[in-house]
C-alpha atoms as a PDB file:
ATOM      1  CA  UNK A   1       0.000   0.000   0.000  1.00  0.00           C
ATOM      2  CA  UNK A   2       1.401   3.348  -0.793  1.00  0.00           C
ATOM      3  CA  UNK A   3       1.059   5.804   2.033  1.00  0.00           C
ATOM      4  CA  UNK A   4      -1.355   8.690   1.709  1.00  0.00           C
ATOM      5  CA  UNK A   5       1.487  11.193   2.074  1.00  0.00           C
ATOM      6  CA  UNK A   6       3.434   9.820  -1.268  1.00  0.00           C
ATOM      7  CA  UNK A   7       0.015   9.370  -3.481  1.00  0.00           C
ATOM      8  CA  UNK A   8      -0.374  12.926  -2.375  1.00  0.00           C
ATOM      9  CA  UNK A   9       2.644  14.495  -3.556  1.00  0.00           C
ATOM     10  CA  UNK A  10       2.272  12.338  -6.899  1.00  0.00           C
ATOM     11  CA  UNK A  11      -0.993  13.557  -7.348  1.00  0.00           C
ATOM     12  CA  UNK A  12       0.141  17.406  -6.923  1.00  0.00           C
ATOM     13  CA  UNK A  13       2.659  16.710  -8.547  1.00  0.00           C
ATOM     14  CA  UNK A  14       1.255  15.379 -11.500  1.00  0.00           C
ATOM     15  CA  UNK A  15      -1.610  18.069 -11.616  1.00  0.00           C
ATOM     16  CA  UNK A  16       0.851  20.786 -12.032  1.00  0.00           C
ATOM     17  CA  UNK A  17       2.297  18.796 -15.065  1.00  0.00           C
ATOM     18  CA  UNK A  18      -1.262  18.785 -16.921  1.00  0.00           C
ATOM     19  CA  UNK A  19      -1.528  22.433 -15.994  1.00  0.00           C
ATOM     20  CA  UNK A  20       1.802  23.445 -17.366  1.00  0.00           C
ATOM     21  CA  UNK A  21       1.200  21.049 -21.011  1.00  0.00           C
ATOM     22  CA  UNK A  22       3.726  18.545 -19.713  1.00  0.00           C
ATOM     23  CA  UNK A  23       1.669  15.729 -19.348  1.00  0.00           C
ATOM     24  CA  UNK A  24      -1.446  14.745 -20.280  1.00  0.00           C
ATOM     25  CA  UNK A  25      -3.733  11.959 -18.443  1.00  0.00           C
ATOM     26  CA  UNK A  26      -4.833   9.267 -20.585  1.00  0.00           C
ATOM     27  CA  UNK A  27      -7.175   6.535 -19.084  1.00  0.00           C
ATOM     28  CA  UNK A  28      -7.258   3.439 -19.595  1.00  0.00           C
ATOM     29  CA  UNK A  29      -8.887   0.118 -19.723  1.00  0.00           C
ATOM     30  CA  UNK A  30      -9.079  -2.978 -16.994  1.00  0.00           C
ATOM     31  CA  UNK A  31     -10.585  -6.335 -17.827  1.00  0.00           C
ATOM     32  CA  UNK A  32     -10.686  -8.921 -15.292  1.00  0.00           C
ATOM     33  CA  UNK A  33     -11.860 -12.430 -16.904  1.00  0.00           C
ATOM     34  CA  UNK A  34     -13.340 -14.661 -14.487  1.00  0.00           C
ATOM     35  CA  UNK A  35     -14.316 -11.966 -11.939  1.00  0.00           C
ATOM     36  CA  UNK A  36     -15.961 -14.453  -9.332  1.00  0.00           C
ATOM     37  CA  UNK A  37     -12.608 -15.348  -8.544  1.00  0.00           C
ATOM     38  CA  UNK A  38     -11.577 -12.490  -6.538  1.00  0.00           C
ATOM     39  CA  UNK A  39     -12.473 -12.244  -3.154  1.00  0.00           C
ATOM     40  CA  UNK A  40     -14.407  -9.876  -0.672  1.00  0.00           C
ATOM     41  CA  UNK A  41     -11.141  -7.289  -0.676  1.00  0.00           C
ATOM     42  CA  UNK A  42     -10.161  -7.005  -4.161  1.00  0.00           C
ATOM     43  CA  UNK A  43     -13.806  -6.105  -4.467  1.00  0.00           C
ATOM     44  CA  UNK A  44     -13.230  -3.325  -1.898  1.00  0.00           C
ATOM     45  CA  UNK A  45      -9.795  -2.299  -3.400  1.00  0.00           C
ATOM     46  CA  UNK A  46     -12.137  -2.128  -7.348  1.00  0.00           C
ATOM     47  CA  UNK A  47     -14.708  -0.382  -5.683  1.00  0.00           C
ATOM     48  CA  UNK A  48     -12.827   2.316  -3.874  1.00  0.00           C
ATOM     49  CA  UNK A  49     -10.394   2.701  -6.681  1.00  0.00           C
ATOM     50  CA  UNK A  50     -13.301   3.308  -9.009  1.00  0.00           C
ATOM     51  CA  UNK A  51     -14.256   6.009  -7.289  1.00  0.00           C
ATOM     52  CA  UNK A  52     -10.947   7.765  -8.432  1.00  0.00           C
ATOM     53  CA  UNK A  53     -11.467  10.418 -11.382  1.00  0.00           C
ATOM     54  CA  UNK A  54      -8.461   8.738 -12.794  1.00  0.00           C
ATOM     55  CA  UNK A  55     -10.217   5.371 -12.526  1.00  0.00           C
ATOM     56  CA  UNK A  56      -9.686   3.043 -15.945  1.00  0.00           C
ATOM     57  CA  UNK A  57     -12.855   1.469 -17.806  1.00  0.00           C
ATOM     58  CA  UNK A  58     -13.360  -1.622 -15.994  1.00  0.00           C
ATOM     59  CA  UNK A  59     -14.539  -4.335 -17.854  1.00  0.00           C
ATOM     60  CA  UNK A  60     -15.458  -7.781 -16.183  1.00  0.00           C
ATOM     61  CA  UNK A  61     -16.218 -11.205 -17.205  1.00  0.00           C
ATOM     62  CA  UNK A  62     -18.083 -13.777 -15.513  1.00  0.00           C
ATOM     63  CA  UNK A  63     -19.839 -16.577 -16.555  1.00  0.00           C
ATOM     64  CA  UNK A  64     -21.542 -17.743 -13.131  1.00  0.00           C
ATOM     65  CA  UNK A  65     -24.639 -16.945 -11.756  1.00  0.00           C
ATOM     66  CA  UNK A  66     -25.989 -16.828  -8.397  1.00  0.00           C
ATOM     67  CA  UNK A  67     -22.028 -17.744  -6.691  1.00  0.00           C
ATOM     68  CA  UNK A  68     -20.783 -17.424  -3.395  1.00  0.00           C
ATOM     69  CA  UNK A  69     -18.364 -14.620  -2.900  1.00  0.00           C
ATOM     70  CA  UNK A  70     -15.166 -15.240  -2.354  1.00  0.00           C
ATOM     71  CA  UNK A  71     -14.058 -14.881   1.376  1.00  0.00           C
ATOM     72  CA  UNK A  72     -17.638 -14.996   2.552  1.00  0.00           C
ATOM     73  CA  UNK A  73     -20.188 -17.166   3.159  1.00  0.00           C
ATOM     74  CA  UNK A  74     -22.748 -14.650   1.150  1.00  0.00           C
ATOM     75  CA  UNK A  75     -24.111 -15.354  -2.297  1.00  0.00           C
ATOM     76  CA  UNK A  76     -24.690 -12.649  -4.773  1.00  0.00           C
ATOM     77  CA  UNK A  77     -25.347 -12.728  -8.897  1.00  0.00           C
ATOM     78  CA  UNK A  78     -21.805 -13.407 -10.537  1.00  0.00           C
ATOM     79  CA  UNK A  79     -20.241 -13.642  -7.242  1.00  0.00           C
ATOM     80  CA  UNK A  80     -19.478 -10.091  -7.183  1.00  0.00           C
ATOM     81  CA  UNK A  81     -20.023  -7.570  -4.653  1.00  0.00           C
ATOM     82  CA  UNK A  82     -23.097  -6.349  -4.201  1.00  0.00           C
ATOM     83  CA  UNK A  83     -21.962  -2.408  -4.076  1.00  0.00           C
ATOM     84  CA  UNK A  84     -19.868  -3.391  -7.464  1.00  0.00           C
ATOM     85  CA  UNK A  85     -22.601  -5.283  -9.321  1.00  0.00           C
ATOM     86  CA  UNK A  86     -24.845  -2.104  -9.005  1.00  0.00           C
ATOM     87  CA  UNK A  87     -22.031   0.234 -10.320  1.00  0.00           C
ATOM     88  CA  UNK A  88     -22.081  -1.794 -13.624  1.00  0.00           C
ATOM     89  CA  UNK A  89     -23.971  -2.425 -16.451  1.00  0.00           C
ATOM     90  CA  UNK A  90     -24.532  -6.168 -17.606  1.00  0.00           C
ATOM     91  CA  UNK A  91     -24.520  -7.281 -21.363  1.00  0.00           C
ATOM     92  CA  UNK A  92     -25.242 -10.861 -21.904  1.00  0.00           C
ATOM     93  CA  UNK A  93     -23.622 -12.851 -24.269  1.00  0.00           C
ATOM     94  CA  UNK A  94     -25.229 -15.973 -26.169  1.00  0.00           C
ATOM     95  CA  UNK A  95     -23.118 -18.619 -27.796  1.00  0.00           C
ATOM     96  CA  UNK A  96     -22.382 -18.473 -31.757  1.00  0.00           C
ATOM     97  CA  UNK A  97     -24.421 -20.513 -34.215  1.00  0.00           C
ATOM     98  CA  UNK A  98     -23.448 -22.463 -36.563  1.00  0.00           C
ATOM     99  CA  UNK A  99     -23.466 -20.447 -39.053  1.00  0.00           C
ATOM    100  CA  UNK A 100     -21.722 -17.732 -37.249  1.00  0.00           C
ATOM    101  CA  UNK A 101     -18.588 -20.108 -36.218  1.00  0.00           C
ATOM    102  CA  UNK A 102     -18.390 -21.379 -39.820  1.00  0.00           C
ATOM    103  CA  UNK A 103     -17.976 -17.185 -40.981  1.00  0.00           C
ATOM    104  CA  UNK A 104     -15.761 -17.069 -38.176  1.00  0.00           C
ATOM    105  CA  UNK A 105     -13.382 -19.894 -39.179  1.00  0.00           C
ATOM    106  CA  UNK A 106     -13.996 -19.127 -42.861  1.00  0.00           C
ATOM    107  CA  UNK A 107     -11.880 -15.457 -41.514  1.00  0.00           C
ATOM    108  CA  UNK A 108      -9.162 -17.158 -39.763  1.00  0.00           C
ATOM    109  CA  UNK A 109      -8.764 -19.484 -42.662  1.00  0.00           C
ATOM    110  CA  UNK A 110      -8.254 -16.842 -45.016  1.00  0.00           C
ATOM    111  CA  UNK A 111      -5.861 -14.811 -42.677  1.00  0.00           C
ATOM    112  CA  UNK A 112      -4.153 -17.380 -41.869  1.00  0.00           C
ATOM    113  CA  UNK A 113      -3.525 -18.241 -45.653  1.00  0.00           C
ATOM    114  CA  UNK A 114      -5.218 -21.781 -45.736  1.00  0.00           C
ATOM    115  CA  UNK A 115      -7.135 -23.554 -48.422  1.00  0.00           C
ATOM    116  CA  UNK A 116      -9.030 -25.769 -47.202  1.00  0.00           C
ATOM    117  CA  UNK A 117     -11.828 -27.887 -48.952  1.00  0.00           C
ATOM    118  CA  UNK A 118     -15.533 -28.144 -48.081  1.00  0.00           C
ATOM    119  CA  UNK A 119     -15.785 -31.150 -46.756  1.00  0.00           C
ATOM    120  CA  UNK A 120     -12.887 -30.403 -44.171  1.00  0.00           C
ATOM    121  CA  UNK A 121     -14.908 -26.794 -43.552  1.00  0.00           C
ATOM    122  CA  UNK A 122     -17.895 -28.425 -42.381  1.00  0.00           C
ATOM    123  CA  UNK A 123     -15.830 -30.283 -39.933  1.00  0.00           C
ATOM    124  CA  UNK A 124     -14.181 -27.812 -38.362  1.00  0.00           C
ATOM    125  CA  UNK A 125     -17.975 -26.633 -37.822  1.00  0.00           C
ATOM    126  CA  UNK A 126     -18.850 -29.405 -36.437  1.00  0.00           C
ATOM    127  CA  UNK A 127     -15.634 -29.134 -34.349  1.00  0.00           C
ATOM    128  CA  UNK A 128     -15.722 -25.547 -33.207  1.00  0.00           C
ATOM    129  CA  UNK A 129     -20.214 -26.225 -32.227  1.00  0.00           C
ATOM    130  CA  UNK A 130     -19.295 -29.530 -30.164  1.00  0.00           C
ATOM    131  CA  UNK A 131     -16.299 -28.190 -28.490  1.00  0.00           C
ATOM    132  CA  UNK A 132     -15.251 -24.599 -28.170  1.00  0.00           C
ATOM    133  CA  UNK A 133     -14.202 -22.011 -31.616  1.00  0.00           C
ATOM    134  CA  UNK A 134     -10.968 -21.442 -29.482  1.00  0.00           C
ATOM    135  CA  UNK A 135      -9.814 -24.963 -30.132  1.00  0.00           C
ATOM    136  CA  UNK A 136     -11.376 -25.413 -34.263  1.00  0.00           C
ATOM    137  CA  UNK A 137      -9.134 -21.985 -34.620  1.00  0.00           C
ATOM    138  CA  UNK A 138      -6.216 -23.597 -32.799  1.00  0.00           C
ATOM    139  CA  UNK A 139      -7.009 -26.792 -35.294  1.00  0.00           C
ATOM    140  CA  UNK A 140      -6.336 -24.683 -38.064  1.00  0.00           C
ATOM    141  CA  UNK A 141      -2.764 -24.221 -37.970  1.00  0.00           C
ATOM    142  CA  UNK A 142      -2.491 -28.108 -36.826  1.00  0.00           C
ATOM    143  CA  UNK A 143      -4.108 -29.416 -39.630  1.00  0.00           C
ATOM    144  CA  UNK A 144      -2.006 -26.889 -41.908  1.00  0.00           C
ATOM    145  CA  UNK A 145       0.981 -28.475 -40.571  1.00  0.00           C
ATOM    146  CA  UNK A 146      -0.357 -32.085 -41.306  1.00  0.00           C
ATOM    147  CA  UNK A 147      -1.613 -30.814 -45.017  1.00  0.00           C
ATOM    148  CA  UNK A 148       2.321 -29.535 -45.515  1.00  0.00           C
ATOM    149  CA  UNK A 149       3.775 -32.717 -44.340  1.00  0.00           C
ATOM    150  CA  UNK A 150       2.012 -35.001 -46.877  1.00  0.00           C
ATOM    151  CA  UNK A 151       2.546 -32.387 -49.670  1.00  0.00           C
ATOM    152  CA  UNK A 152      -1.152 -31.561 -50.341  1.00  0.00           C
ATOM    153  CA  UNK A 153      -2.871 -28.901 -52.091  1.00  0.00           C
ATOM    154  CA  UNK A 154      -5.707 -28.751 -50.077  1.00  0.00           C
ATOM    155  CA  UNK A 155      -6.679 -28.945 -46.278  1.00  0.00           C
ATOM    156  CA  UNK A 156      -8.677 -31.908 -45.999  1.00  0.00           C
ATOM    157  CA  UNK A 157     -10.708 -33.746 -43.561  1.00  0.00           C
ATOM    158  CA  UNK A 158      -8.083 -36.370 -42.673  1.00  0.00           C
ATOM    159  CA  UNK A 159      -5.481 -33.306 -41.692  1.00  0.00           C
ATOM    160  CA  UNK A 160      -8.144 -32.240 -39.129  1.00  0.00           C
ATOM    161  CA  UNK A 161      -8.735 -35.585 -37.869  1.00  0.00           C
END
């Protein structure tokens, strides 16, 4: 913990640098994925430090639901603090289609220069819908590999499996 006589002088400090043009403040951004695992005191340190004009965007990511926080035997949406949860605002998320992972690995095909064939397309959909996209994107490069080694000209279905 810094002491309150140090964060002072920094702060003074620092304010007569924006005055004079020397510096200029520049937020920025926090995420925290998997927010249910902090516990009752990083959720006082957030809250308090939100409170800050200089405070960052925070950004968390959760995917629980009614959770017991962390240090506590209390139970709150997301596991989060109470006095946090109200300070934010919550967007949902819904899991890709189908269709939506096959655009999506269609992308990281093409950026990832590889030509792959329809049949080995479809499953890689099949793949990324079962699973999770993270690993059909990670399968890409593997099955690249595999299509390189046998001299192909075309990703195909047996280079995935």
């Amino acid at each position: 913990e810094i002491r309150a006589e140090v964060r002072e002088q920094i702060h003074t400090e620092v304010a007569e640098w924006r005055e004079e043009g020397k510096a200029e403040i520049v937020l920025g951004v926090l995420f925290i994925d998997e927010v249910h695992m902090l516990d009752i005191e990083c959720f006082s340190f957030l809250n308090r430090a939100l409170e800050n004009e200089m405070a960052p965007i925070l950004v968390v990511a959760t995917n629980r639901g009614i959770t017991r926080i962390r240090g506590t035997n209390y139970k709150s949406p997301h596991g989060i603090l109470i006095d946090l949860l109200d300070r934010l605002l919550i967007i949902s998320a819904q899991p890709y289609t189908e269709e939506e992972i096959r655009k999506i690995l269609d992308i990281r095909c093409d950026v990832e220069d590889v030509e792959m064939s329809e049949d080995a397309k479809v499953l890689l959909t099949k793949i990324g819908v079962e699973t999770s996209l993270r690993y059909a994107i990670h399968l890409i490069a593997v099955a690249a590999l595999a299509f390189q080694k046998r001299k192909g000209k075309l990703v195909e279905m047996e280079d995935i499996s």
